[in-house]
N, C-alpha and C. Protein backbone atom coordinates (compact mmCIF):
# COMPACT_ATOMS: atom_id res chain seq x y z
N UNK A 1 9.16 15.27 -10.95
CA UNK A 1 8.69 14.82 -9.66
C UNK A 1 9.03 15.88 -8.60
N UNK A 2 7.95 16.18 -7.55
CA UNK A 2 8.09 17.19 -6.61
C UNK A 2 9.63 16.31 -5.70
N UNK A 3 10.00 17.82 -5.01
CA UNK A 3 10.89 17.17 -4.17
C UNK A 3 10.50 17.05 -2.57
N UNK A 4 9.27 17.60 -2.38
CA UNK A 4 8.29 17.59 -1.00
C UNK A 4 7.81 16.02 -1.16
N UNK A 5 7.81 15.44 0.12
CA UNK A 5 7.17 14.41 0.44
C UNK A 5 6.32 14.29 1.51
N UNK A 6 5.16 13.22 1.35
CA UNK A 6 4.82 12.88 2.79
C UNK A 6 4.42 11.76 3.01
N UNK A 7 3.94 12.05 4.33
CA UNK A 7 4.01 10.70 5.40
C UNK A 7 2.71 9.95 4.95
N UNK A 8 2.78 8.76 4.63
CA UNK A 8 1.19 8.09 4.43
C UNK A 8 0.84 7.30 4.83
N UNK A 9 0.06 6.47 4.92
CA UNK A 9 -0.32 4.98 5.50
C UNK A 9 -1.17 4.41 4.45
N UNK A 10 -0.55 3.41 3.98
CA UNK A 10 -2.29 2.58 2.98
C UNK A 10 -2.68 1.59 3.64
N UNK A 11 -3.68 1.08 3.73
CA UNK A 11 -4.64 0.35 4.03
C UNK A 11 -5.34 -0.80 3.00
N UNK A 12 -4.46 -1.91 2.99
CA UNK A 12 -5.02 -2.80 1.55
C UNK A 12 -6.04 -4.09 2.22
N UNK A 13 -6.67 -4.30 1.77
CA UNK A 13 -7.69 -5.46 2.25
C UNK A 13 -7.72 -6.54 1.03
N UNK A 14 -7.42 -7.46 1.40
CA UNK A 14 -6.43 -9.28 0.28
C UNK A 14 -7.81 -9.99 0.45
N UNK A 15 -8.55 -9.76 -0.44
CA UNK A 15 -9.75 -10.51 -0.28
C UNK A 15 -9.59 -12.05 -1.55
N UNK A 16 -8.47 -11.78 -2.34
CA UNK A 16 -8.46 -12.81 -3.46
C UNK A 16 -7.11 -13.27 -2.93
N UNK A 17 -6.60 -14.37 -2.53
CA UNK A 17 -5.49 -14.60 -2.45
C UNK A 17 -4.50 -14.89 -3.75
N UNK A 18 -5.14 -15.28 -5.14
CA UNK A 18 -4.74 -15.59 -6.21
C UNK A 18 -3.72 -13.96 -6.47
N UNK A 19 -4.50 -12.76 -5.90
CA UNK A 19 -3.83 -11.36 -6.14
C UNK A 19 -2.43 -11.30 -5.44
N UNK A 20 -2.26 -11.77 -4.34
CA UNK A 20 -0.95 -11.96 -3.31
C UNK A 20 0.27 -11.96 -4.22
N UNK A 21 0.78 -12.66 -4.86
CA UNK A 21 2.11 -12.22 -5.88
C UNK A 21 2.26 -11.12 -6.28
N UNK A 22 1.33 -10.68 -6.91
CA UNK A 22 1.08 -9.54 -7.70
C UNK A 22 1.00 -8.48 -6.97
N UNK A 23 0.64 -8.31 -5.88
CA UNK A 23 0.67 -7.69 -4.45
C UNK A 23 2.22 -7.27 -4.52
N UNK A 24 2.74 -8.39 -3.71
CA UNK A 24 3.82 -8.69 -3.61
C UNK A 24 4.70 -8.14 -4.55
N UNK A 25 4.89 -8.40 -5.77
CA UNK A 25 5.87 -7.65 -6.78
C UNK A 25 5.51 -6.14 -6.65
N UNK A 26 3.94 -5.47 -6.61
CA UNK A 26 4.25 -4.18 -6.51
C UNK A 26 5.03 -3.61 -5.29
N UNK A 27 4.68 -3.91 -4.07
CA UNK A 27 5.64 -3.91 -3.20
C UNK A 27 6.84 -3.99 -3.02
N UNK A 28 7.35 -4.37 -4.06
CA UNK A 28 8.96 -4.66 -3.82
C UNK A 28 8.92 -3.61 -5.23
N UNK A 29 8.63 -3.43 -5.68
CA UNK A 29 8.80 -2.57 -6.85
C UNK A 29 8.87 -0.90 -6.33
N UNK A 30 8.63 -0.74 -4.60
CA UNK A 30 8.24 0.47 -4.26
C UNK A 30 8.83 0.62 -3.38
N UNK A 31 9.81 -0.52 -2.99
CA UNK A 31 10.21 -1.00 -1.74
C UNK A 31 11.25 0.19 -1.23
N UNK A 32 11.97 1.31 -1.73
CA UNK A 32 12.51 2.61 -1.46
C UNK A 32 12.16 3.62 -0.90
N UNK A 33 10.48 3.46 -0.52
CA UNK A 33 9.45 4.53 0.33
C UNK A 33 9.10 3.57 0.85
N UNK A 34 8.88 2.51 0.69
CA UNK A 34 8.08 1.83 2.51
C UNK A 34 9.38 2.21 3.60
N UNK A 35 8.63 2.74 4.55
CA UNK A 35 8.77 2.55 5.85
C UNK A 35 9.23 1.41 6.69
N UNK A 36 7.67 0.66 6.32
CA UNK A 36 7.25 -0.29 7.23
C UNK A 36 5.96 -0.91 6.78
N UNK A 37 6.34 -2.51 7.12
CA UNK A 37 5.02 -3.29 6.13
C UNK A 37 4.23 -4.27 7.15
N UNK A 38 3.07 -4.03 7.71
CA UNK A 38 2.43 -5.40 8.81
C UNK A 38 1.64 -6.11 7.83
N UNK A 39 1.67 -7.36 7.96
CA UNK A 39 0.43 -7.85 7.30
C UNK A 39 0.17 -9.07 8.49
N UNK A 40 -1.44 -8.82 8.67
CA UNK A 40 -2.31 -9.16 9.36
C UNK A 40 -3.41 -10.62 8.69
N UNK A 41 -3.21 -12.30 8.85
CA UNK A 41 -4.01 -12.65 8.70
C UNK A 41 -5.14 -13.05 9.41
N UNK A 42 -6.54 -12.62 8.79
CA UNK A 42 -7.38 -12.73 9.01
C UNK A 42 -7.92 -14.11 8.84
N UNK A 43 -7.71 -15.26 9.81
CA UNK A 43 -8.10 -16.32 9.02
C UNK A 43 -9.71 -16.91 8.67
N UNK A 44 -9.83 -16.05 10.04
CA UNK A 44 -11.37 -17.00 10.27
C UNK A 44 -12.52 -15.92 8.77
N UNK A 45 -12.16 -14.84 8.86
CA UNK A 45 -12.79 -14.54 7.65
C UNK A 45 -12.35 -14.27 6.14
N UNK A 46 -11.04 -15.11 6.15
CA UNK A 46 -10.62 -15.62 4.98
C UNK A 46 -9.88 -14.17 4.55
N UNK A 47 -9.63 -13.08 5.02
CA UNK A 47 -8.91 -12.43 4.23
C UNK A 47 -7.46 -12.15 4.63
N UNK A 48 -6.58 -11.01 4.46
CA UNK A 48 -5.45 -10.75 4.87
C UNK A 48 -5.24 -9.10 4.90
N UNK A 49 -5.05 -8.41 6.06
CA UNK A 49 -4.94 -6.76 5.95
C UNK A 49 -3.66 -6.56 6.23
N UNK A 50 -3.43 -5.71 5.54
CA UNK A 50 -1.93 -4.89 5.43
C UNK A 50 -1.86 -3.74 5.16
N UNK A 51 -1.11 -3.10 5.79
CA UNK A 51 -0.94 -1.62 5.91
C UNK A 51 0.85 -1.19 5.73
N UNK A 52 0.71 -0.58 4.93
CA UNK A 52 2.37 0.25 4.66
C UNK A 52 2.44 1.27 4.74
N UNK A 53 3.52 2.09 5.54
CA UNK A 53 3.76 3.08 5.94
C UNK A 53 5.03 3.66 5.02
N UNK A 54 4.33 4.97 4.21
CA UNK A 54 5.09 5.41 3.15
C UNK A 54 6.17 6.85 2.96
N UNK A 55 6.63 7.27 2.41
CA UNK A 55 7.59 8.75 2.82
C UNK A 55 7.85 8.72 1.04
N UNK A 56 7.00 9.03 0.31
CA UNK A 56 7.26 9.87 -1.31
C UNK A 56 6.36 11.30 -1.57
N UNK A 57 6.75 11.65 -2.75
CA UNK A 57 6.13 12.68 -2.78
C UNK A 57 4.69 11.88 -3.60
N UNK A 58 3.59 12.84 -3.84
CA UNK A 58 2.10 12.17 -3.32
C UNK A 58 1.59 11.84 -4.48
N UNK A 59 2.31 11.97 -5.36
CA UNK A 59 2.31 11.18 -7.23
C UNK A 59 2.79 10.12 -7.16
N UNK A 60 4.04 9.31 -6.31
CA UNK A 60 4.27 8.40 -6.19
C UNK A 60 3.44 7.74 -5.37
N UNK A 61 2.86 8.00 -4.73
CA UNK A 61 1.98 7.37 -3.66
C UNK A 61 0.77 7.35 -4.02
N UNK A 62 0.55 8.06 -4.58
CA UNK A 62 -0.99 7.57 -5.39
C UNK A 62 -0.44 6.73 -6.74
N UNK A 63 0.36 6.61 -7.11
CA UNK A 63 0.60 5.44 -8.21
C UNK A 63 1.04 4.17 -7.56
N UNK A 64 1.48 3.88 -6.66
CA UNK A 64 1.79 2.97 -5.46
C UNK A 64 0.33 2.50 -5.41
N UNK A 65 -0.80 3.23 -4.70
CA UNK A 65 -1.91 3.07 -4.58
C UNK A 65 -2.84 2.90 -5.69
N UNK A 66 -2.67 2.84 -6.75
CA UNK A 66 -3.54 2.82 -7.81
C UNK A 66 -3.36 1.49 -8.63
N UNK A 67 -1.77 1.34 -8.46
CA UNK A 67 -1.44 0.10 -9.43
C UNK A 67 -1.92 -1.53 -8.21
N UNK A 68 -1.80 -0.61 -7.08
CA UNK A 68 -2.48 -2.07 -5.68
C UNK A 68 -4.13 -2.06 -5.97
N UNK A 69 -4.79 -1.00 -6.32
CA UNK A 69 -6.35 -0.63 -6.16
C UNK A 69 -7.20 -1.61 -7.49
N UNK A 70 -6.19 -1.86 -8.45
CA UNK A 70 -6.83 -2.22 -9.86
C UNK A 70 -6.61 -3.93 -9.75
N UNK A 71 -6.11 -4.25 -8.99
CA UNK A 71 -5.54 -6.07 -8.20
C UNK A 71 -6.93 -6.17 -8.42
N UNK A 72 -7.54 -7.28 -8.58
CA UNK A 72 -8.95 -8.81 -8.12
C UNK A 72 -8.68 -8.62 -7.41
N UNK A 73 -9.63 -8.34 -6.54
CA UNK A 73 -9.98 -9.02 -4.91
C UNK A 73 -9.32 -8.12 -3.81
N UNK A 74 -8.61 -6.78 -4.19
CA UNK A 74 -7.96 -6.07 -2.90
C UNK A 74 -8.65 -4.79 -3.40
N UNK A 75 -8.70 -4.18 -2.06
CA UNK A 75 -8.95 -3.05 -1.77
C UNK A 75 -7.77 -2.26 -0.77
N UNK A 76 -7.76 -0.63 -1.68
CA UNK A 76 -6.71 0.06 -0.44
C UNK A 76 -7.24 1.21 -0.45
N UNK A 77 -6.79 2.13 0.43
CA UNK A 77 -7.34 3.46 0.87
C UNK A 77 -5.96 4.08 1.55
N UNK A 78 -5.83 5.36 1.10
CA UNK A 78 -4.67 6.36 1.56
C UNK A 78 -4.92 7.08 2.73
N UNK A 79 -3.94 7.26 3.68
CA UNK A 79 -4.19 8.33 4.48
C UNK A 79 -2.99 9.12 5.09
N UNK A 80 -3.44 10.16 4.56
CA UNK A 80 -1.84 11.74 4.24
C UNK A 80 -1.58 11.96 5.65
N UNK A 81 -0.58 12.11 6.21
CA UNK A 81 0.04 12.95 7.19
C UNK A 81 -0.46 14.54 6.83
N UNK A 82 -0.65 15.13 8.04
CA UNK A 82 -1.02 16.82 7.93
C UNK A 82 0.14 17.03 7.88
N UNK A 83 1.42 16.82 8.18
CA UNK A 83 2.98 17.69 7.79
C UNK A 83 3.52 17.13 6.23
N UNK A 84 4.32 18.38 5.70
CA UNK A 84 5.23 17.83 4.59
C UNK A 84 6.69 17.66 5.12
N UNK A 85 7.28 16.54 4.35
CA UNK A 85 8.85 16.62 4.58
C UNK A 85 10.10 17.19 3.20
């Protein structure tokens, strides 16, 4: 594993609520690079957005993001900081 990290933000969209646990356990499974976690419900159109703010190097963060991306019903999208730490 690199020892450079960076700054990220994901962007998950909870369109299945049955996925929410499973959510949930990856999250806590990663819980050593979050930052910071909002989650936003959306009620009137039934979904839930959440965004986590991350600090790994960018193999961990795309596996963070990949094991959330393959969930029923959620969608996420990455977005890199231009600096490394």
């Amino acid at each position: 594993m690199s020892e450079d990290t960076r700054v990220a933000v994901l962007g998950i969209i909870v369109e299945n609520m049955d996925s929410v646990e499973a959510l949930n356990a990856i999250v806590h499974e990663y819980r050593d690079i979050i930052l910071g976690r909002m989650g936003i419900p959306y009620r009137q159109k039934k979904i839930n957005i959440v965004s986590l703010a991350v600090d790994a190097p960018p193999e961990v963060i795309n596996a963070l993001s990949g094991k959330i991306g393959r969930l029923p019903g959620i969608t996420v999208k990455t977005a890199y900081a231009n600096t490394r730490s």
